[in-house]
N, C-alpha and C. Protein backbone atom coordinates (compact mmCIF):
# COMPACT_ATOMS: atom_id res chain seq x y z
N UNK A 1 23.96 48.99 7.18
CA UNK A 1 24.36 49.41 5.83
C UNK A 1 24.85 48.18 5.06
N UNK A 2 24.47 48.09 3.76
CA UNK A 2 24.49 46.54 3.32
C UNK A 2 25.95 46.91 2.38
N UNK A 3 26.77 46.40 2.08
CA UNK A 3 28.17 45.75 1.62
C UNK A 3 27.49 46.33 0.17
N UNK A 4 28.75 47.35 -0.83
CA UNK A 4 27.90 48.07 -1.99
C UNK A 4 28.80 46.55 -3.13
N UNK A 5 28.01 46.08 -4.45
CA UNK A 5 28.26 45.18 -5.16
C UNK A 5 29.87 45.27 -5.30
N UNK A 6 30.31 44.34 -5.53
CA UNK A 6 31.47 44.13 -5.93
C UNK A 6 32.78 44.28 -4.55
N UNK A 7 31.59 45.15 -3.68
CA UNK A 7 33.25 44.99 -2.04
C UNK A 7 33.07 43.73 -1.09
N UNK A 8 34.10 44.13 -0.31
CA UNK A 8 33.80 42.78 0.79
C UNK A 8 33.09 43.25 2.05
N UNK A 9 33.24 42.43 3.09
CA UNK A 9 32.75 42.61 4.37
C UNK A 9 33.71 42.80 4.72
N UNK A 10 34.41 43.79 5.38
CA UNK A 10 35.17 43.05 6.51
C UNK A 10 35.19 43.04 7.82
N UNK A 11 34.32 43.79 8.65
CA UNK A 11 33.82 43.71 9.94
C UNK A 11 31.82 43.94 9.94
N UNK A 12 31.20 42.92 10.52
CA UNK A 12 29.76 42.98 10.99
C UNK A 12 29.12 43.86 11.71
N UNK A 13 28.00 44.13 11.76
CA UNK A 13 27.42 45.10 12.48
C UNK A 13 27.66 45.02 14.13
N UNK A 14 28.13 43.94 14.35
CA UNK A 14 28.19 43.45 16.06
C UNK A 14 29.58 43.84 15.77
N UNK A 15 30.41 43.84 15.06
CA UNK A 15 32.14 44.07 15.36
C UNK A 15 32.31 45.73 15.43
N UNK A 16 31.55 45.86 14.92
CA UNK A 16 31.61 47.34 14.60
C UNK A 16 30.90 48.19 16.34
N UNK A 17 29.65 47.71 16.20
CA UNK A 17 28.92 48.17 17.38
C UNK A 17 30.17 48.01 18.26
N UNK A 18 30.42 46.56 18.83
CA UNK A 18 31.16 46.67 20.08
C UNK A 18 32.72 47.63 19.96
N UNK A 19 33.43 48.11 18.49
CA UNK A 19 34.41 48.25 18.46
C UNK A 19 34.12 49.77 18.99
N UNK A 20 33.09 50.09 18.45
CA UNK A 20 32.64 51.88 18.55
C UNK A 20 32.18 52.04 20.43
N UNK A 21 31.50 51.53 20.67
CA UNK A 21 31.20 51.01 22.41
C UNK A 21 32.93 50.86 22.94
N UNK A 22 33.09 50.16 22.72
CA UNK A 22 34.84 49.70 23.22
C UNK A 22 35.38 51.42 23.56
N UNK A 23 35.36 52.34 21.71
CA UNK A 23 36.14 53.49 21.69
C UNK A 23 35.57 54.36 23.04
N UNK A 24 34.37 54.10 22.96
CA UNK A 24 33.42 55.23 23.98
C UNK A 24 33.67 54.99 25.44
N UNK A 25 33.52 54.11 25.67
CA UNK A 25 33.82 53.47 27.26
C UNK A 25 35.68 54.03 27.43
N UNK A 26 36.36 53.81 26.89
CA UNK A 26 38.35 53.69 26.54
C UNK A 26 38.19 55.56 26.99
N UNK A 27 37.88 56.19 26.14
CA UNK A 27 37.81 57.86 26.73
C UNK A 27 37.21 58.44 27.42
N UNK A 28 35.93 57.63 27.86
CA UNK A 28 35.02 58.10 29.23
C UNK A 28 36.14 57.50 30.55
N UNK A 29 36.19 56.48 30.15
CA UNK A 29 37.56 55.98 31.61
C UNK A 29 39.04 56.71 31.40
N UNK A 30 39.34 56.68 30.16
CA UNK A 30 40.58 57.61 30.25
C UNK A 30 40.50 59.01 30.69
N UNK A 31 39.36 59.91 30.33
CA UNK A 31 39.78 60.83 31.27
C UNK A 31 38.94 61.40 32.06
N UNK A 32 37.99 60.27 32.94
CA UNK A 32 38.17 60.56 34.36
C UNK A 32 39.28 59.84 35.53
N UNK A 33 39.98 58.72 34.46
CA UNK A 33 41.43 58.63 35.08
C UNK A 33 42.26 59.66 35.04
N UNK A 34 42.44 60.10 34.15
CA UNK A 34 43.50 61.43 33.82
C UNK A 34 43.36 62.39 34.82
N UNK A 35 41.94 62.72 35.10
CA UNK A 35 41.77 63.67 36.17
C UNK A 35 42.20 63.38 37.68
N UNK A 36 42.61 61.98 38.08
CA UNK A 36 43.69 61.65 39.14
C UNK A 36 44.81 61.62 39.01
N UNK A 37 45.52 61.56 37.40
CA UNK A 37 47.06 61.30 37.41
C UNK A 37 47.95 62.53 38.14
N UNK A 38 47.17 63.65 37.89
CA UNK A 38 48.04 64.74 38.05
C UNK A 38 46.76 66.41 38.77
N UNK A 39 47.39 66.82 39.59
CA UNK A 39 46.58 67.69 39.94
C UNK A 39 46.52 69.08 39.01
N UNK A 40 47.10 68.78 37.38
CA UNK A 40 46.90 69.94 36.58
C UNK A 40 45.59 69.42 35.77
N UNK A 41 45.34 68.19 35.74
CA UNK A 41 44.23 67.27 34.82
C UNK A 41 43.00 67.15 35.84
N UNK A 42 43.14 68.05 36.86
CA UNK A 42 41.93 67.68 37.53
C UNK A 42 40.61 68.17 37.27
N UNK A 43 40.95 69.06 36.60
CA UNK A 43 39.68 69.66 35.87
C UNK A 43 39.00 68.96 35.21
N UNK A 44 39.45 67.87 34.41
CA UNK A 44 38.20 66.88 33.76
C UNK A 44 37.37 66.03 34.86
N UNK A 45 37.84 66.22 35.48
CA UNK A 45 36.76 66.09 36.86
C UNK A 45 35.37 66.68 36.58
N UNK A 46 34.98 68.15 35.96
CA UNK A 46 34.61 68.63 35.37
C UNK A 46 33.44 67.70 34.72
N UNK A 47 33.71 67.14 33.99
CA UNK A 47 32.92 66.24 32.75
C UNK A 47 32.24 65.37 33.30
N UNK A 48 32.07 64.53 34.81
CA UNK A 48 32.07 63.98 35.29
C UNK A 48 30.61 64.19 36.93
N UNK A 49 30.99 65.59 36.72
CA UNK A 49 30.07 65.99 37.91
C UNK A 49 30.98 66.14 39.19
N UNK A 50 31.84 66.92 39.34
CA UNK A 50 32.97 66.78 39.99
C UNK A 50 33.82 65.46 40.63
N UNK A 51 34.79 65.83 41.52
CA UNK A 51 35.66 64.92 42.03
C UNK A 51 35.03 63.99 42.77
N UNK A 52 33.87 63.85 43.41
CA UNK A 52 33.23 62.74 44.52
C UNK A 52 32.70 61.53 43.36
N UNK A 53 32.29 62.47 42.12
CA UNK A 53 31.14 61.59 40.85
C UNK A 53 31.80 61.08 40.44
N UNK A 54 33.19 61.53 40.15
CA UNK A 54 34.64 61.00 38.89
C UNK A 54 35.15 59.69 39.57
N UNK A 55 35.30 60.41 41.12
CA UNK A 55 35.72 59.15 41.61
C UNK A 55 34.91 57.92 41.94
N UNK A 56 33.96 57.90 41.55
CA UNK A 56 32.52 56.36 41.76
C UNK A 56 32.50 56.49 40.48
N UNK A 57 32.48 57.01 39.31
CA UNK A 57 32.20 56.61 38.11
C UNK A 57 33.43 55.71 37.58
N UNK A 58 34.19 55.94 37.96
CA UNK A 58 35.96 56.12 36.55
C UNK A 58 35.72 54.08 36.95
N UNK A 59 35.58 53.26 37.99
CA UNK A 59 35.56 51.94 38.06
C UNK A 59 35.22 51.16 37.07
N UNK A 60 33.26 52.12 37.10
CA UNK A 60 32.24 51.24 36.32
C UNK A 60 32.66 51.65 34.80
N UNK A 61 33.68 52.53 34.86
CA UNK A 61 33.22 53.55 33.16
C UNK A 61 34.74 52.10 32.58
N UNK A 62 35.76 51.86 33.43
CA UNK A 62 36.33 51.36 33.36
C UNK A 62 36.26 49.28 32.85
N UNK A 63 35.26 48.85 33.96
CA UNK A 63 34.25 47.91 33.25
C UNK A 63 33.91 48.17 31.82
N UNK A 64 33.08 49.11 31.78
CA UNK A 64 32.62 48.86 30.72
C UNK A 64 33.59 48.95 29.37
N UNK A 65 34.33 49.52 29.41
CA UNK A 65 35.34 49.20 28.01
C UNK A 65 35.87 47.86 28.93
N UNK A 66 36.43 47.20 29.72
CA UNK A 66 37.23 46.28 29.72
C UNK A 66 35.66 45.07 28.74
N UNK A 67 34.73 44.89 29.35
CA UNK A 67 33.84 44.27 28.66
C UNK A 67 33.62 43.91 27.34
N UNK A 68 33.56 45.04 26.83
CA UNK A 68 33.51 45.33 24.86
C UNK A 68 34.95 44.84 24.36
N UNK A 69 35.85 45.18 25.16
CA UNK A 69 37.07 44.41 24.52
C UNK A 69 37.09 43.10 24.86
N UNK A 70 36.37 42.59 25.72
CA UNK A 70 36.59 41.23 25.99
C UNK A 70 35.21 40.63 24.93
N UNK A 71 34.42 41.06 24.40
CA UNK A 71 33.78 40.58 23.63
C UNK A 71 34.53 40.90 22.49
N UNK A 72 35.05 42.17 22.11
CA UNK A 72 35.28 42.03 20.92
C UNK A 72 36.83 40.92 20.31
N UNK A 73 37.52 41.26 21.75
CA UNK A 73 38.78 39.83 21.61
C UNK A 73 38.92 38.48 21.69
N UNK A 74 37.39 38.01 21.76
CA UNK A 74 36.84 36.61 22.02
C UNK A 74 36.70 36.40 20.34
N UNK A 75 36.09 37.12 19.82
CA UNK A 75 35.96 36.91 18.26
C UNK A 75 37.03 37.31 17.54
N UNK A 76 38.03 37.83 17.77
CA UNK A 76 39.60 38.35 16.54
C UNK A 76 40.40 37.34 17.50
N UNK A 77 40.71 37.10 18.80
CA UNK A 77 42.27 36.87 19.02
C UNK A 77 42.48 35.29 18.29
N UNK A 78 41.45 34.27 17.59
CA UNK A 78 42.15 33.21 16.76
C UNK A 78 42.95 34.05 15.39
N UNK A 79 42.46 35.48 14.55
CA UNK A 79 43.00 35.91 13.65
C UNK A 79 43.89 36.83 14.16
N UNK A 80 44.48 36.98 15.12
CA UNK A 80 45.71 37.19 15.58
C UNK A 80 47.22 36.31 16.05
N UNK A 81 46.72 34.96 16.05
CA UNK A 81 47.70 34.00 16.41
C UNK A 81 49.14 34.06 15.46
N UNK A 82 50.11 34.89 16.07
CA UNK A 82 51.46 35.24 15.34
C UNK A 82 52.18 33.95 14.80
N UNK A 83 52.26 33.68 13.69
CA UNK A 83 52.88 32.78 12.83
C UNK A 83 54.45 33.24 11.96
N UNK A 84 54.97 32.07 11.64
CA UNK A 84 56.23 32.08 11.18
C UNK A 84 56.48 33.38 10.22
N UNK A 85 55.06 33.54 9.38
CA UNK A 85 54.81 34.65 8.08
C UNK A 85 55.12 36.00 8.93
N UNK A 86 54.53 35.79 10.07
CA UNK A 86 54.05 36.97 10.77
C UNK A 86 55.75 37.81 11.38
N UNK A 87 56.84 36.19 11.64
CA UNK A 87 57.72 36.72 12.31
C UNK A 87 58.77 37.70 11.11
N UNK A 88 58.45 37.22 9.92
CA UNK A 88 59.22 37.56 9.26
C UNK A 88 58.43 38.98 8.51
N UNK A 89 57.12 39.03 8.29
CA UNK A 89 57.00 40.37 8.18
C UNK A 89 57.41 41.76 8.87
N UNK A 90 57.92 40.89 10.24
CA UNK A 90 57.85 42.18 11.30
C UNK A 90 59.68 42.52 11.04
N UNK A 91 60.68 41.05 10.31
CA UNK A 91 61.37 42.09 10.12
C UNK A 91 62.03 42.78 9.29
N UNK A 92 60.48 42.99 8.34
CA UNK A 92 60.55 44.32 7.21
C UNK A 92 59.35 45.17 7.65
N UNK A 93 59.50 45.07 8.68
CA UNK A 93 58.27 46.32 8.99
C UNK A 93 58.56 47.60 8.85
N UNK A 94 59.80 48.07 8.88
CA UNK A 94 60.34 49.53 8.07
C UNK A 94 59.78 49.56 6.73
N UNK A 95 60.09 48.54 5.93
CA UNK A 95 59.68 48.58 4.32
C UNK A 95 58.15 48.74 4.19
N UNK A 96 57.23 48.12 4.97
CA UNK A 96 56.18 48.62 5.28
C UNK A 96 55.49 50.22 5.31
N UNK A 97 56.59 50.49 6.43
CA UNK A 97 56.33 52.36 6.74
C UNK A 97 56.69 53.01 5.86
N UNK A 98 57.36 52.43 4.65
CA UNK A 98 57.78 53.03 3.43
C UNK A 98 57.19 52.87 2.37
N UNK A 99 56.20 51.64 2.30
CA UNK A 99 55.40 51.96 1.51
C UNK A 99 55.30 50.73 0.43
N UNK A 100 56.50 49.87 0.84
CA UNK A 100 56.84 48.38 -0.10
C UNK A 100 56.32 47.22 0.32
N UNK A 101 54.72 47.62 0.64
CA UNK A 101 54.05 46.35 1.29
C UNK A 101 54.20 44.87 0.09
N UNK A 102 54.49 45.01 -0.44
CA UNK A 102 55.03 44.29 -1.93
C UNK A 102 56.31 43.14 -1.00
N UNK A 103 56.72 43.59 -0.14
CA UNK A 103 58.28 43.05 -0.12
C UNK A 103 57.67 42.08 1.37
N UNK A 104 57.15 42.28 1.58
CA UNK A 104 56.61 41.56 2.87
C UNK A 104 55.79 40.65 2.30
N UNK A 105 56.13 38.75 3.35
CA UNK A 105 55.31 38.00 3.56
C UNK A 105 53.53 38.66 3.45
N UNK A 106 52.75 37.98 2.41
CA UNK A 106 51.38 37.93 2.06
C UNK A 106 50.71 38.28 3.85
N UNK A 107 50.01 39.05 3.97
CA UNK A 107 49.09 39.36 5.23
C UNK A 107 47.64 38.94 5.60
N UNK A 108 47.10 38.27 6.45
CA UNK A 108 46.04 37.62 6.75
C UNK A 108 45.34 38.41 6.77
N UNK A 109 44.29 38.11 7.06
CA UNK A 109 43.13 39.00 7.65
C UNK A 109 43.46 40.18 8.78
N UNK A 110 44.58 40.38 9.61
CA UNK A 110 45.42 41.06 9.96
C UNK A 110 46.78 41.14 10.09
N UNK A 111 48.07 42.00 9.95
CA UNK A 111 49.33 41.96 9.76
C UNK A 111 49.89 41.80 11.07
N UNK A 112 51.26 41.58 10.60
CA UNK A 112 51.92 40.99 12.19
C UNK A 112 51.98 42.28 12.70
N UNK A 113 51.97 43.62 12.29
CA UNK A 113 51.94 44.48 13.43
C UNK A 113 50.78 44.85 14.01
N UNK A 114 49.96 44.62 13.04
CA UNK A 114 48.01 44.60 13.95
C UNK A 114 48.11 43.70 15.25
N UNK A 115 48.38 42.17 14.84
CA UNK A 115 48.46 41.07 15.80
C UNK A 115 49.39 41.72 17.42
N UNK A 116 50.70 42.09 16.93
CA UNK A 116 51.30 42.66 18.49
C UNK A 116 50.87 43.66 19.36
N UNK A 117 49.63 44.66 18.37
CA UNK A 117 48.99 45.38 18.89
C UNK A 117 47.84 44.79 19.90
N UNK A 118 47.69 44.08 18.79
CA UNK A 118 46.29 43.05 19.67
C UNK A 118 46.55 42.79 21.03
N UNK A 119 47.62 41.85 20.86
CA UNK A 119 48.14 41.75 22.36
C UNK A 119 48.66 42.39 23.55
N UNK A 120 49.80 43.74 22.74
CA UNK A 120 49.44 44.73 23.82
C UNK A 120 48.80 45.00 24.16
N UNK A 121 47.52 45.53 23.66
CA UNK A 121 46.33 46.14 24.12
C UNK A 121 45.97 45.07 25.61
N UNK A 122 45.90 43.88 24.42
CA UNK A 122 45.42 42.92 25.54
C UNK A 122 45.46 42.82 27.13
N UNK A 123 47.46 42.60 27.20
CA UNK A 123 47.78 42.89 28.33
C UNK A 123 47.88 44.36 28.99
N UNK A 124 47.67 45.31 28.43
CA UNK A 124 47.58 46.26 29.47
C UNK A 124 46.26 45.91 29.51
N UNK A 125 45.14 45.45 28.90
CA UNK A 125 43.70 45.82 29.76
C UNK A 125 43.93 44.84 30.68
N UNK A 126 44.14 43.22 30.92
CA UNK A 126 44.01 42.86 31.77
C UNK A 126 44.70 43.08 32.97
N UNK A 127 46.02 43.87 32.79
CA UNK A 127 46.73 44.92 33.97
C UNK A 127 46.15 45.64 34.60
N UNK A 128 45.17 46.34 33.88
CA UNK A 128 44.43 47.37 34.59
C UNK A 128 42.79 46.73 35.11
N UNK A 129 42.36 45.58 34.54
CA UNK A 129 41.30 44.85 35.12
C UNK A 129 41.75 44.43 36.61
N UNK A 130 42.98 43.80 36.58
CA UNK A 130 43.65 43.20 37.58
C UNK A 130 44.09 44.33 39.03
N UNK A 131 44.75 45.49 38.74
CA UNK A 131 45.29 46.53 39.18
C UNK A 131 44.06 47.12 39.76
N UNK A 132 43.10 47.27 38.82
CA UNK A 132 41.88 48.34 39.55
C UNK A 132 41.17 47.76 40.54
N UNK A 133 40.68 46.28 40.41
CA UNK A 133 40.05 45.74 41.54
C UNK A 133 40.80 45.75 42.79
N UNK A 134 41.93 45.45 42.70
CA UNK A 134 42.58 45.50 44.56
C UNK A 134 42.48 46.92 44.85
N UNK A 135 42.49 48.40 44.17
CA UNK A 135 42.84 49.03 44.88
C UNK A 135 41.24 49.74 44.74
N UNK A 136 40.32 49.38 44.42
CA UNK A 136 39.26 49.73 44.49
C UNK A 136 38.21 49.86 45.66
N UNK A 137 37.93 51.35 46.22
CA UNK A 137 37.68 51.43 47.24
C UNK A 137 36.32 51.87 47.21
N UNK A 138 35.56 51.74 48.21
CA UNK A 138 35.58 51.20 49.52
C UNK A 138 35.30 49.50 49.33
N UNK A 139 35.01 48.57 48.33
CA UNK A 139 34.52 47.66 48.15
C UNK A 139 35.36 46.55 48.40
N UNK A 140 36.83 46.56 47.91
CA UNK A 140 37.44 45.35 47.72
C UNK A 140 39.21 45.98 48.07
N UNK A 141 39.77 46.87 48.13
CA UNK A 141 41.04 47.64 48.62
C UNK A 141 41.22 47.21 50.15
N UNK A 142 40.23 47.27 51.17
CA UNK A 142 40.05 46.75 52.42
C UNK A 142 40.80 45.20 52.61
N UNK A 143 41.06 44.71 51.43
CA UNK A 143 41.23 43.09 51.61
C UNK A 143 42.29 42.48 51.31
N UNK A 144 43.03 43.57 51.07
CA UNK A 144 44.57 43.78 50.86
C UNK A 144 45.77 44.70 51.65
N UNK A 145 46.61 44.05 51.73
CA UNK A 145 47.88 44.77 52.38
C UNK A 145 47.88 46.46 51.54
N UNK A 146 48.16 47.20 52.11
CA UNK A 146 48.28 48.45 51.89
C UNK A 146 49.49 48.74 50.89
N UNK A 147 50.77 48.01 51.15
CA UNK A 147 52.11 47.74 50.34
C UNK A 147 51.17 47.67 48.82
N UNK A 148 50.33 46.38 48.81
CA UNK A 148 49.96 45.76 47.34
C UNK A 148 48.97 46.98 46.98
N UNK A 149 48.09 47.75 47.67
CA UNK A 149 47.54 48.19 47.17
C UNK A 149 48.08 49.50 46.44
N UNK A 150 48.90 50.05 47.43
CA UNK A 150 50.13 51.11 46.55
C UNK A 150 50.66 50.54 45.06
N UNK A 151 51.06 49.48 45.29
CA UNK A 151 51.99 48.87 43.96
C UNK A 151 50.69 48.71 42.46
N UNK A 152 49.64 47.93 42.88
CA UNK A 152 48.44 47.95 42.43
C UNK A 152 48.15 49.32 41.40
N UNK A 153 48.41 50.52 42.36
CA UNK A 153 48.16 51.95 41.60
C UNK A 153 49.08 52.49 40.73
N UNK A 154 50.23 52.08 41.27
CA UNK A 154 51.13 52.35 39.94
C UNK A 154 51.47 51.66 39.33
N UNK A 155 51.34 50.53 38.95
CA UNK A 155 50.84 49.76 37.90
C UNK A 155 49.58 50.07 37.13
N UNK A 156 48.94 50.46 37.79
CA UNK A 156 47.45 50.82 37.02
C UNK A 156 47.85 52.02 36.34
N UNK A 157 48.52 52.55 36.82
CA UNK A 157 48.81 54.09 36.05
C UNK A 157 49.90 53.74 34.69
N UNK A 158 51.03 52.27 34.94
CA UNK A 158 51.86 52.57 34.18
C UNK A 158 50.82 51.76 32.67
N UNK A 159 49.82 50.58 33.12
CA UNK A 159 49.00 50.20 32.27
C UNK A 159 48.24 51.13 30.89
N UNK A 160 48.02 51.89 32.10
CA UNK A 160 46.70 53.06 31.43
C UNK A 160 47.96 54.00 30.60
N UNK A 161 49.43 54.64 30.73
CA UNK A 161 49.59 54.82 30.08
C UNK A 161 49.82 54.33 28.96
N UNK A 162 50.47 53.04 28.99
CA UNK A 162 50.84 51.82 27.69
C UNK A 162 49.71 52.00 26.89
N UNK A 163 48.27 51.76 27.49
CA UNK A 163 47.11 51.75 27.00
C UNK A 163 46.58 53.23 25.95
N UNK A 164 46.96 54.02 26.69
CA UNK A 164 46.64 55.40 25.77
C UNK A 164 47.82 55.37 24.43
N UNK A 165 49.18 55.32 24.66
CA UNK A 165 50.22 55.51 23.81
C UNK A 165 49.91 54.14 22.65
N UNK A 166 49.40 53.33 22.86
CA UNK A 166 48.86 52.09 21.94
C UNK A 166 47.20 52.11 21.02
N UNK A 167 46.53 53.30 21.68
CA UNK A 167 45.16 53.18 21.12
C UNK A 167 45.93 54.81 20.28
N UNK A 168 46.73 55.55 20.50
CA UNK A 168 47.09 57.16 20.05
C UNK A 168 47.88 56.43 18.58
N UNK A 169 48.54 55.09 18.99
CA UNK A 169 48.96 54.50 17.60
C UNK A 169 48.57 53.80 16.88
N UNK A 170 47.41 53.33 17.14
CA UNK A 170 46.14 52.33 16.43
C UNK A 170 45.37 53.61 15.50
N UNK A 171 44.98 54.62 16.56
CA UNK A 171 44.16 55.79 15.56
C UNK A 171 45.07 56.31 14.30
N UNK A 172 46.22 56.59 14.42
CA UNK A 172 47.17 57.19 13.53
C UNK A 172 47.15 56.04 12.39
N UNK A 173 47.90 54.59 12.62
CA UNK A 173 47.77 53.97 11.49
C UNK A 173 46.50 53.67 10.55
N UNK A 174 45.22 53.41 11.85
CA UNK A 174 44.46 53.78 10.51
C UNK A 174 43.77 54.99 9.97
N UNK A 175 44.45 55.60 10.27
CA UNK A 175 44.06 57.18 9.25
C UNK A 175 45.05 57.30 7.88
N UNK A 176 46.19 56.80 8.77
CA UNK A 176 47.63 56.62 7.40
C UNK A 176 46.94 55.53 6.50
N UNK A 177 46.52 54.39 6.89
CA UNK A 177 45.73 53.53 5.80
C UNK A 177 44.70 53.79 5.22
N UNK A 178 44.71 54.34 4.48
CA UNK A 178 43.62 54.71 3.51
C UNK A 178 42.41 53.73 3.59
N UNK A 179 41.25 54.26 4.12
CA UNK A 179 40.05 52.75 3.57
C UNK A 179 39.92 52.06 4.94
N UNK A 180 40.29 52.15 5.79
CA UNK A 180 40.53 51.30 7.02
C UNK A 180 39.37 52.03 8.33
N UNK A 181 39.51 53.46 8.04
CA UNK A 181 38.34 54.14 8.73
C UNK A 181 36.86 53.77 8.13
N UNK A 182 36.49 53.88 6.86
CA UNK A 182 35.51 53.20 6.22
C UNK A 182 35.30 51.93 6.66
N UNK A 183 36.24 50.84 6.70
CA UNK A 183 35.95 49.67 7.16
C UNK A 183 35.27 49.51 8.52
N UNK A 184 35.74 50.02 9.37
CA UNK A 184 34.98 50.15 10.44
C UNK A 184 33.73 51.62 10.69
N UNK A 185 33.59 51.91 10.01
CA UNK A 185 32.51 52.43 10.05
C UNK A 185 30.96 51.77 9.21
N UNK A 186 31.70 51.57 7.72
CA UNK A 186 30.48 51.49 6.92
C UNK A 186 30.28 49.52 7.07
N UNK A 187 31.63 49.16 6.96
CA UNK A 187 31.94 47.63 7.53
C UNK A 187 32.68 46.64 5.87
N UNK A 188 33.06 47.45 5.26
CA UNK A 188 33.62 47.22 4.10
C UNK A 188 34.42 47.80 3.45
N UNK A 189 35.15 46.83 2.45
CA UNK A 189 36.39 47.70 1.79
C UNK A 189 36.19 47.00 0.88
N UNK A 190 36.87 48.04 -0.34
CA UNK A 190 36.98 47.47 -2.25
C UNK A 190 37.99 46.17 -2.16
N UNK A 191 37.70 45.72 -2.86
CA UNK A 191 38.37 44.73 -3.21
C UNK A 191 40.29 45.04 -3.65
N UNK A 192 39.93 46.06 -4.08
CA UNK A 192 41.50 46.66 -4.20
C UNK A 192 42.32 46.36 -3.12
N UNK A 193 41.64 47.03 -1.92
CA UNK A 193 41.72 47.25 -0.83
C UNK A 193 42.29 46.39 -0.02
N UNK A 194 41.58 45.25 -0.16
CA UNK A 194 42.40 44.06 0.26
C UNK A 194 43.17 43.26 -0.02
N UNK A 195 43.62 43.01 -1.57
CA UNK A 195 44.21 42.69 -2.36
C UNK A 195 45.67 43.30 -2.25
N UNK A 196 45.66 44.93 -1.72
CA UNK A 196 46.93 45.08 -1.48
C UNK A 196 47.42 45.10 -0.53
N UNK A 197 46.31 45.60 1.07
CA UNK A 197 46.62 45.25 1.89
C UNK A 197 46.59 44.08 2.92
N UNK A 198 46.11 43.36 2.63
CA UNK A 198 45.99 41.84 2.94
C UNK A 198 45.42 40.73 2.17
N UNK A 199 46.83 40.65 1.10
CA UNK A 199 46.62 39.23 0.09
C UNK A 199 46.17 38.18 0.17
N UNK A 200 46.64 37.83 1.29
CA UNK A 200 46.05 36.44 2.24
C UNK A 200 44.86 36.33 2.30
N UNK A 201 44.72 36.84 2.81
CA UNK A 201 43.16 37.23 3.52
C UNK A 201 42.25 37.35 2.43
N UNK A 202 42.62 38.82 1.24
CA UNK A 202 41.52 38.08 -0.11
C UNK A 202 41.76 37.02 -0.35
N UNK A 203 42.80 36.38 -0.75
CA UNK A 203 42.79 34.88 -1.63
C UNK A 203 41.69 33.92 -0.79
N UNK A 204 41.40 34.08 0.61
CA UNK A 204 40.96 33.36 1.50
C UNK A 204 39.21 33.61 1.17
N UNK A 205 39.46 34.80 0.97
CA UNK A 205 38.20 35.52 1.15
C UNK A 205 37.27 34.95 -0.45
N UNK A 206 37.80 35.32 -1.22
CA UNK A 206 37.30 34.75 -2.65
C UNK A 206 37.27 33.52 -2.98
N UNK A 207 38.23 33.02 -2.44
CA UNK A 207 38.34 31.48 -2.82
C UNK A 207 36.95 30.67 -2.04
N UNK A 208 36.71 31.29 -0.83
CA UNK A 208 35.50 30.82 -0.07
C UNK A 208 34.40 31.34 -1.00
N UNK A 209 34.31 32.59 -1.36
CA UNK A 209 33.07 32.74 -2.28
C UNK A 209 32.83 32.09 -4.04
């Protein structure tokens, strides 16, 4: 879909692809994980082809979002690097939730609370990249102390929750941001758009064009 006259870009057809891949892989692994956390969630086992399928799938389903995020965080994490602007937006980030994006340090191409998201995300995926291979069985769990491989699982569990409670608050803010679902879908926003929500970033953006 080509950018309509007068808006910007702000994510490519490859940012977009991998971000939408990323979402798909993140809920195919979340809940055929879910269906181990607890024996009331075992029913999404279900979705899966029962408990023998859930349990050989949930690894690879797991790969594959860790993948898409690692492509898609190879290309954003330089426009995440938290700066002095960044420390001080975060502490009017109430005035933010209120609505006085006016009163806050000018915002890059992403805000300092996008950026800490970034990185959470970050580290719980590589928690749970890290966590899932030792205790991953029959392949590679064998090659470890039994102690680590216990500890391994609940860590993986406390990851995966961080991980859900951080993507449940990524979806919410951008629904509260007006224009931000469009951006990643169609791959553009009005110029308004950015102008109020990341000044920086237009001035950057125009001044290059």
């Amino acid at each position: 879909m080509h950018t309509p006259p007068g808006a910007i870009e702000r994510y490519s057809y490859s940012d977009r692809a991998s971000h939408w891949l990323l979402a798909i892989g993140f809920f195919l692994a979340g809940l055929s994980g879910l269906a181990f956390f607890h024996p009331s969630m075992f029913w999404l086992t279900n979705l899966f082809g029962g408990g023998p399928w859930t349990r050989i799938l949930h690894p690879f389903l797991g790969l594959f979002m860790a993948l898409f995020f690692i492509l898609l965080g190879l290309k954003m994490w330089r426009h995440n690097i938290i700066d002095d602007g960044d420390k001080e937006w975060l502490k009017h980030a109430g005035e933010v939730m209120a609505g006085h994006e006016d009163r806050t340090p000018a915002a890059g191409r992403y805000n300092a609370g996008q950026k800490v998201l970034f990185w959470l995300l970050a580290l719980c995926m590589l928690g749970l990249i890290v966590t899932g291979f030792v205790f991953w069985r029959p392949y590679i769990a064998p090659l470890f102390p039994i102690w680590l491989v216990r500890l391994a699982t609940l860590l993986h569990a406390v990851c995966a929750t961080g991980l859900i409670l951080l993507v449940i608050g990524h979806i919410y803010m951008s629904i509260w941001t007006k224009g931000s679902i469009r951006a990643m879908t169609q791959g553009w926003v009005t110029r308004a758009w950015a102008r109020f929500n990341h000044p920086a970033w237009y001035r950057e953006i125009t001044r290059e064009r």
